[in-house]
Protein backbone atom coordinates (compact mmCIF):
# COMPACT_ATOMS: atom_id res chain seq x y z
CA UNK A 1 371.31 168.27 -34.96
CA UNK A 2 370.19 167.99 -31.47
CA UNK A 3 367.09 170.63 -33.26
CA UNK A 4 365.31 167.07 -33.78
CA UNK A 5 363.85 167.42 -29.84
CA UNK A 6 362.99 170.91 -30.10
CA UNK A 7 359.34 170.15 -31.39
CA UNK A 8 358.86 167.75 -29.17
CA UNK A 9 359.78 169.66 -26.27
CA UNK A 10 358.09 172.80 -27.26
CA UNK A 11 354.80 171.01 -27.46
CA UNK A 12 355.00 169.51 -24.24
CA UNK A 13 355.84 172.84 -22.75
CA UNK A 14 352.39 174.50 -24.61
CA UNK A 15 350.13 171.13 -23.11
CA UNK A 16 351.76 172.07 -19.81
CA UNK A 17 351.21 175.83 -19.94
CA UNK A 18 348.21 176.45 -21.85
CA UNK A 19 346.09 172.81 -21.97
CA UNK A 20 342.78 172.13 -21.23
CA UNK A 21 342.33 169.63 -17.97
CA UNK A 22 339.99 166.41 -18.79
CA UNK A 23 338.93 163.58 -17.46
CA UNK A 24 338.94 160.84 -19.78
CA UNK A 25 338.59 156.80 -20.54
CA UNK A 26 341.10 155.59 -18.29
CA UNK A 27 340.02 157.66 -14.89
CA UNK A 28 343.83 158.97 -14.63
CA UNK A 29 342.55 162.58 -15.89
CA UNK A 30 344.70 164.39 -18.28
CA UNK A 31 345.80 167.66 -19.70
CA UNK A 32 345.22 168.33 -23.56
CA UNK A 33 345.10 170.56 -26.55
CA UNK A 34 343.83 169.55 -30.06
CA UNK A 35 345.12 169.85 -32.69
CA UNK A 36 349.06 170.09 -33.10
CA UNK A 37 351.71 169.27 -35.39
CA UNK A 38 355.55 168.81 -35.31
CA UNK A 39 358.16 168.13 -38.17
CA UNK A 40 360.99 166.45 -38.57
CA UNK A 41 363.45 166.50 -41.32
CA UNK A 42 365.05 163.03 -41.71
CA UNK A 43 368.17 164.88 -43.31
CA UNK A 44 369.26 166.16 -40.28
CA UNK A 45 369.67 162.72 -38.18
CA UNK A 46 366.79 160.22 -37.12
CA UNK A 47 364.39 161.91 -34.82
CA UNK A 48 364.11 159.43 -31.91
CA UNK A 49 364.07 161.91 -28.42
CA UNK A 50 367.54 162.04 -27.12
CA UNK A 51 366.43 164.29 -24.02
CA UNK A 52 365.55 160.41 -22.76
CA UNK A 53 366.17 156.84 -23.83
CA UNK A 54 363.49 155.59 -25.85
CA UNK A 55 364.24 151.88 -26.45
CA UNK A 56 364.72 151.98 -30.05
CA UNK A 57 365.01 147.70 -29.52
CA UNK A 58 360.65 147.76 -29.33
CA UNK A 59 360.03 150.00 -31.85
CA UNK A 60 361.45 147.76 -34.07
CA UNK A 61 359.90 145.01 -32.92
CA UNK A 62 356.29 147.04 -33.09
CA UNK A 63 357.00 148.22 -36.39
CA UNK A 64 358.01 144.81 -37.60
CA UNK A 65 354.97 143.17 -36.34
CA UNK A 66 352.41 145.65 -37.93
CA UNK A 67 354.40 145.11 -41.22
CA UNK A 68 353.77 141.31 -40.95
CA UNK A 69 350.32 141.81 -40.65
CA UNK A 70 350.57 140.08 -37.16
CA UNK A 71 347.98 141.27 -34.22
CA UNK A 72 348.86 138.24 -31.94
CA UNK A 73 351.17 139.65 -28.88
CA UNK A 74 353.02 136.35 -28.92
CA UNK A 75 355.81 137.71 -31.28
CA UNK A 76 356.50 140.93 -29.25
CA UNK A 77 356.71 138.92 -26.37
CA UNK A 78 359.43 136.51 -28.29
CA UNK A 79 361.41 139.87 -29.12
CA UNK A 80 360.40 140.66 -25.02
CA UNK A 81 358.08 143.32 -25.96
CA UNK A 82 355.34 143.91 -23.63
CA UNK A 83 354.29 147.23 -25.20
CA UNK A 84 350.89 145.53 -25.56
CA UNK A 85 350.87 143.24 -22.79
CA UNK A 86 347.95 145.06 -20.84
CA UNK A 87 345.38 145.34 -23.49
CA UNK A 88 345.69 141.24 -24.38
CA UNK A 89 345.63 140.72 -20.24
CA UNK A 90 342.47 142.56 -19.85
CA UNK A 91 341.24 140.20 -22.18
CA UNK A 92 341.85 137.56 -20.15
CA UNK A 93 341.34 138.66 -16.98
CA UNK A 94 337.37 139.68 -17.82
CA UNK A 95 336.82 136.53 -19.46
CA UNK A 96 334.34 133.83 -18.01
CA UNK A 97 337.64 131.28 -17.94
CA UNK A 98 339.84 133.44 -15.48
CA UNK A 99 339.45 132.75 -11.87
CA UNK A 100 342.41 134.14 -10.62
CA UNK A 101 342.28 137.53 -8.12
CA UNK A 102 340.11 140.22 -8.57
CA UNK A 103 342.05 142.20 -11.53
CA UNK A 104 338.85 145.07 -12.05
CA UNK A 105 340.93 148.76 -12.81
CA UNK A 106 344.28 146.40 -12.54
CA UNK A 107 345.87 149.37 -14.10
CA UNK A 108 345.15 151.84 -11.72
CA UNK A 109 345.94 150.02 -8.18
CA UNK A 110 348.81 148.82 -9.31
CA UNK A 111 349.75 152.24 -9.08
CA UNK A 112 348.34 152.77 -6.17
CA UNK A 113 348.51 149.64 -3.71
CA UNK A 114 352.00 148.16 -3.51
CA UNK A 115 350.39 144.45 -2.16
CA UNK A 116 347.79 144.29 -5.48
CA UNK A 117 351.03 145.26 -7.71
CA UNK A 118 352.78 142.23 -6.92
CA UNK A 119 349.80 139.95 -7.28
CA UNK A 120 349.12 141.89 -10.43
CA UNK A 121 353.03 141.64 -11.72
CA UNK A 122 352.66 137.61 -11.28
CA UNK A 123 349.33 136.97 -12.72
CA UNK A 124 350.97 139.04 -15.59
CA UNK A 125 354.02 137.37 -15.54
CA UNK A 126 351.98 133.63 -15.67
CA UNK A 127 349.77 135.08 -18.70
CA UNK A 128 352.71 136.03 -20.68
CA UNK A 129 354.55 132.62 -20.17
CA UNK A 130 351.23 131.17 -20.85
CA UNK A 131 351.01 133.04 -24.34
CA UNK A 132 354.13 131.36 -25.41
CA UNK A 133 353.60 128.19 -24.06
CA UNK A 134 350.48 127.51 -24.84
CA UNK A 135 349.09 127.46 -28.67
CA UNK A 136 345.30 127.33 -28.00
CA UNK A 137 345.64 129.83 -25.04
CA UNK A 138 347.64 132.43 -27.42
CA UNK A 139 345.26 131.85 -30.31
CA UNK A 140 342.70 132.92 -27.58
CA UNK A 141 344.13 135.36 -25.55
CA UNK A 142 347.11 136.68 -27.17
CA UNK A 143 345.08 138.02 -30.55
CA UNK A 144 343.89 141.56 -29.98
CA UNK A 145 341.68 142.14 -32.95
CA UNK A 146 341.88 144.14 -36.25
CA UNK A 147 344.60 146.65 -34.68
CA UNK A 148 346.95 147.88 -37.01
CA UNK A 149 348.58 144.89 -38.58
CA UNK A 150 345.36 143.56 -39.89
CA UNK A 151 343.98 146.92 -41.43
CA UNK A 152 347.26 148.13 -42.94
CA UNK A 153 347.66 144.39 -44.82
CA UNK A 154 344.38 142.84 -44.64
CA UNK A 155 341.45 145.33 -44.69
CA UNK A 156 338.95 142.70 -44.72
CA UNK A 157 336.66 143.76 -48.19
CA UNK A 158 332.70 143.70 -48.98
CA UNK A 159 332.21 140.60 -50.07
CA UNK A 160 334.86 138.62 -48.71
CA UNK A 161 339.14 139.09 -49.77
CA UNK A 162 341.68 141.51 -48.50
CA UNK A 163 343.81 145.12 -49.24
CA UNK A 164 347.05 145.21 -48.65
CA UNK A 165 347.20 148.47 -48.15
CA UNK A 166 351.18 148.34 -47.51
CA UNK A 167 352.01 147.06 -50.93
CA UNK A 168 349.48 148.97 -52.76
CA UNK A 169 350.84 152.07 -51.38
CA UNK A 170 354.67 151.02 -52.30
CA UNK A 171 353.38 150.20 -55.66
CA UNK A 172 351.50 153.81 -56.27
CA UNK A 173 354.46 155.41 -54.88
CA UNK A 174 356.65 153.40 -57.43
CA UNK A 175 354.10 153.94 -60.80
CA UNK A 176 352.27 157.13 -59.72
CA UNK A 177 354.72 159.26 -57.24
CA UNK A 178 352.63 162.45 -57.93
CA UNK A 179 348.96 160.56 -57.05
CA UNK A 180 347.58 162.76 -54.27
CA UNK A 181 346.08 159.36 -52.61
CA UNK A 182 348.98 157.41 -50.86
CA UNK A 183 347.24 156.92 -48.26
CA UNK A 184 346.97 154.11 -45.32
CA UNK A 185 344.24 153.62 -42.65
CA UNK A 186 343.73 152.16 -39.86
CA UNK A 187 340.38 153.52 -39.16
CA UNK A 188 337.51 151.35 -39.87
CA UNK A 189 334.30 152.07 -37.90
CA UNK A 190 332.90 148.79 -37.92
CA UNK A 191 335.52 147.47 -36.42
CA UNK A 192 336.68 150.03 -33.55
CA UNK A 193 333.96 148.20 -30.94
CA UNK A 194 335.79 145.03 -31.73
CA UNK A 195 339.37 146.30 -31.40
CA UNK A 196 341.40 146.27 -28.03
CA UNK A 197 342.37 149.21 -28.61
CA UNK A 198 340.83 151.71 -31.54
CA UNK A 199 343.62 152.52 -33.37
CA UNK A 200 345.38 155.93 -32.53
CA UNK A 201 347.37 156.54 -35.12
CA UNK A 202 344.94 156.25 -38.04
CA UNK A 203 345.83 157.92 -41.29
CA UNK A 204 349.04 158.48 -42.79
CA UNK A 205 350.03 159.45 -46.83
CA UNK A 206 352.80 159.86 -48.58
CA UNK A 207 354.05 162.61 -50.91
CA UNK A 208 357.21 162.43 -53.34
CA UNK A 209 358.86 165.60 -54.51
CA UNK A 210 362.35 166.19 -55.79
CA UNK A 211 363.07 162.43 -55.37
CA UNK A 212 362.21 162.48 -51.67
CA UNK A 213 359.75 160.75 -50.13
CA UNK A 214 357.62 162.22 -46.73
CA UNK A 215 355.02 160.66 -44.71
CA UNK A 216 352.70 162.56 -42.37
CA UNK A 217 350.79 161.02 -39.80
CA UNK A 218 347.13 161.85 -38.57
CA UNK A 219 346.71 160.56 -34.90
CA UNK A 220 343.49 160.77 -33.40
CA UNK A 221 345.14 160.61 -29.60
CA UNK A 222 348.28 161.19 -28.36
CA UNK A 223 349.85 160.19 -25.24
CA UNK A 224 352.78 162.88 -25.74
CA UNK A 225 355.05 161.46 -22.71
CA UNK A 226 354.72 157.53 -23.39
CA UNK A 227 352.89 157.00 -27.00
CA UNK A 228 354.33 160.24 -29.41
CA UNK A 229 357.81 159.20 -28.52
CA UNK A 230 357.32 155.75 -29.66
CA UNK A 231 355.16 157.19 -33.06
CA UNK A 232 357.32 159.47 -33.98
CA UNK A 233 360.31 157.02 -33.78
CA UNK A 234 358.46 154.31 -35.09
CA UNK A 235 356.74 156.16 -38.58
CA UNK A 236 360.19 158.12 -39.03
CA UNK A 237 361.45 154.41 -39.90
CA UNK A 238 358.34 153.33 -41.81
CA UNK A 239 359.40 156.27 -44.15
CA UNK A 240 362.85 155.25 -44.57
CA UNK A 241 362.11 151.49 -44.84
CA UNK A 242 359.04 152.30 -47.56
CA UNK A 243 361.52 155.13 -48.99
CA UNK A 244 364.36 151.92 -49.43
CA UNK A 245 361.92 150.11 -51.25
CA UNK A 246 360.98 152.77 -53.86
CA UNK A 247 364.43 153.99 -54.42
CA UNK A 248 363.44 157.36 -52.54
CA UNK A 249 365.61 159.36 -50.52
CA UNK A 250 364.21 160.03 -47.09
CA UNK A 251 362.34 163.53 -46.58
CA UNK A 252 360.07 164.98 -43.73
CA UNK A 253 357.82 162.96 -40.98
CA UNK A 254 355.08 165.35 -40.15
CA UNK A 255 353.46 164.29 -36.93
CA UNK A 256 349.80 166.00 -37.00
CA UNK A 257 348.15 165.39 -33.73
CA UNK A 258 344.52 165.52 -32.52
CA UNK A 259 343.87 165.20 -28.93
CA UNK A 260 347.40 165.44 -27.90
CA UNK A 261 347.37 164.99 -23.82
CA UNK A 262 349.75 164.31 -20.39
CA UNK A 263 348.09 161.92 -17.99
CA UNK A 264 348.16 163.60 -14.93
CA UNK A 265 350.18 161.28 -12.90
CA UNK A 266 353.48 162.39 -15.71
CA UNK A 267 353.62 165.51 -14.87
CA UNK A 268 356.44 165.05 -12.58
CA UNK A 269 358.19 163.36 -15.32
CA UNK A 270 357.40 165.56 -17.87
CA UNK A 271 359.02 168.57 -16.29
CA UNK A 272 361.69 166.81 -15.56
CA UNK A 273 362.36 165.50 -19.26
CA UNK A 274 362.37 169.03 -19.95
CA UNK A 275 365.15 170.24 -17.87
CA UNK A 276 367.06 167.49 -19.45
CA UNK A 277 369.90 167.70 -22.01
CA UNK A 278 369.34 167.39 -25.83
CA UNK A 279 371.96 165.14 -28.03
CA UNK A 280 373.07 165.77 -31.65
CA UNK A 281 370.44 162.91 -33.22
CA UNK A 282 371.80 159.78 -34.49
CA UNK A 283 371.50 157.94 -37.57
CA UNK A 284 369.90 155.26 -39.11
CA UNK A 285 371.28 151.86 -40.53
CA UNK A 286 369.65 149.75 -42.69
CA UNK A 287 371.00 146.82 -44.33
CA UNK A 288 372.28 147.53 -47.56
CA UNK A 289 371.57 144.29 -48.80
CA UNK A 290 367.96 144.16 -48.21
CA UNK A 291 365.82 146.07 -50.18
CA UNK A 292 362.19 145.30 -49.86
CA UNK A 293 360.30 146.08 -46.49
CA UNK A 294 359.44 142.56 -46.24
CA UNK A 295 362.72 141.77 -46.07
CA UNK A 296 363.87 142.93 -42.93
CA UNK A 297 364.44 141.63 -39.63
CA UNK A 298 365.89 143.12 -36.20
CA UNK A 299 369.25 142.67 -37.04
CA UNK A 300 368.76 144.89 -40.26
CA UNK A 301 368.04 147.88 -38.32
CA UNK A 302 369.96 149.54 -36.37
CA UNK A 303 370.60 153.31 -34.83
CA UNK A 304 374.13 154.87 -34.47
CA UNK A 305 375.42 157.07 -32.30
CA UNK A 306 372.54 157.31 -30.01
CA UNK A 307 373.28 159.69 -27.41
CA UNK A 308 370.34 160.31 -24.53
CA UNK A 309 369.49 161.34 -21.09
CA UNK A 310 368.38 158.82 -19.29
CA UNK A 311 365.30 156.81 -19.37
CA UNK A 312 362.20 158.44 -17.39
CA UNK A 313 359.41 156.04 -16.27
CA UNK A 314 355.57 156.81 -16.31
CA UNK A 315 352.53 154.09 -15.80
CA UNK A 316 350.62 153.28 -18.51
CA UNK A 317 347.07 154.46 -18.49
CA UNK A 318 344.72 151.22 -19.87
């Protein structure tokens, strides 16, 4: 089963061999191609990468906050989850309130300039602490806008109300498994110049045949090294908590990339996750006593037998 890498790896191979070099929002520079896609068949073991540890402990928490409807960092940091920590920080730090050191391009020096990194990792440290001490500051600071959470479960309507667009979709795929429009989005273009961060992964639908149920995702960006890891993990168990609920055995995530890129400054780490070993894939757990999606909590969810090389790190490009 260790064939659950192999599409992984072979696309970071083609970015590295035959991509296009960009610069791009960030100022780290990257190397892409558009349009890719990779599939994984759920049958065959849970596709997290095993040719390096990918903490399986925050995609659940991520996952488990979109599915709340939640956009306020405050609960990742509770489950110490600091996936989003940057994008809520530069909120803060470019706000009229913060007088603290100069934090312009903190993501970049910090790479760069080993004294600004440790002012940087303490004003960071102090914001997070702040975000769950401090109600008022969190409702402030801590809320990064109608990113996924909000638009999957309340896609603010015309006219005032919500769509859940989480239980309609479990509902369609329950009453009307053969509709052609199970579809979620995240994508709302009045919203992107409000958002943090314009959401990435933006489309996904469903599709039940032979009492299966598959999901494929349409992401607009990928950040194959640190992001597609994490998505591919994370919607591979959307599927088989939405299949749980509908009484679906799990099927095929299909992973359908747009501008799928390496930051320049992973290269190194890149080629060295591919000269790593490849594990037989383990599998998932889910509580068999929960059955709904809302249901669930971290201790519900669990991998076994995860086998990995181990853990590469890369900077984050903000």
């Amino acid at each position: 089963m260790a064939i659950q890498d192999q599409a992984y790896l072979d696309l970071l191979k083609k970015i590295m061999e035959e991509g296009h070099d960009k610069d791009d929002r960030t100022g780290t520079g990257t190397r892409s191609l558009f349009g890719a896609q990779m599939r994984f068949d759920l049958s065959q073991g849970f596709p997290i990468l095993t040719s390096k540890k990918v903490p399986f402990g925050l995609i659940k928490s991520e996952l488990l906050w979109f599915l709340r409807g939640d956009t306020n960092i405050r609960f990742l940091l509770e489950h110490k989850n600091h996936i989003w920590d940057e994008w809520a920080f530069k909120n803060w730090v470019t706000s009229p309130e913060y007088q603290g050191p100069d934090m312009t391009d903190f993501g970049l020096r910090s790479q760069k300039d080993p004294e600004f990194k440790q002012i940087y990792d303490e004003e960071m440290a102090a914001f997070c602490q702040r975000i769950l001490d401090d109600d008022d500051f969190a409702h402030k600071y801590g809320n990064l806008g109608d990113v996924y959470g909000a638009q999957w479960r309340h896609w603010g309507k015309r006219g005032g109300g919500f769509i859940d667009q989480i239980a309609d979709v479990i509902e369609q795929i329950k009453t009307n498994p053969n509709s052609r429009r199970l579809i979620v989005t995240a994508w709302n273009p009045e919203d992107v110049p409000m958002s943090a961060l314009p959401p990435c992964h933006v489309l996904f639908q469903f599709y039940v045949a032979d009492g299966k149920l598959s999901l494929q995702l349409y992401q607009r960006s990928g950040d194959m090294f640190l992001g597609v890891p994490f998505n591919i993990a994370s919607y591979s168990l959307l599927l088989s908590l939405i299949a749980r609920e509908t009484g679906l055995e799990v099927g095929e995530f299909v992973h359908t990339l747009g501008d799928a890129h390496i930051y320049k400054n992973h290269f190194d780490q890149v080629k060295k996750q591919l000269a790593a070993p490849v594990y037989d894939a383990p599998k998932l757990w889910l509580n068999p006593d929960k059955t709904k999606v809302s249901e669930f909590e971290m201790s519900d969810i669990k991998l076994e037998g995860y086998q990995h090389a181990p853990a590469i790190k890369a900077p984050v490009a903000v």
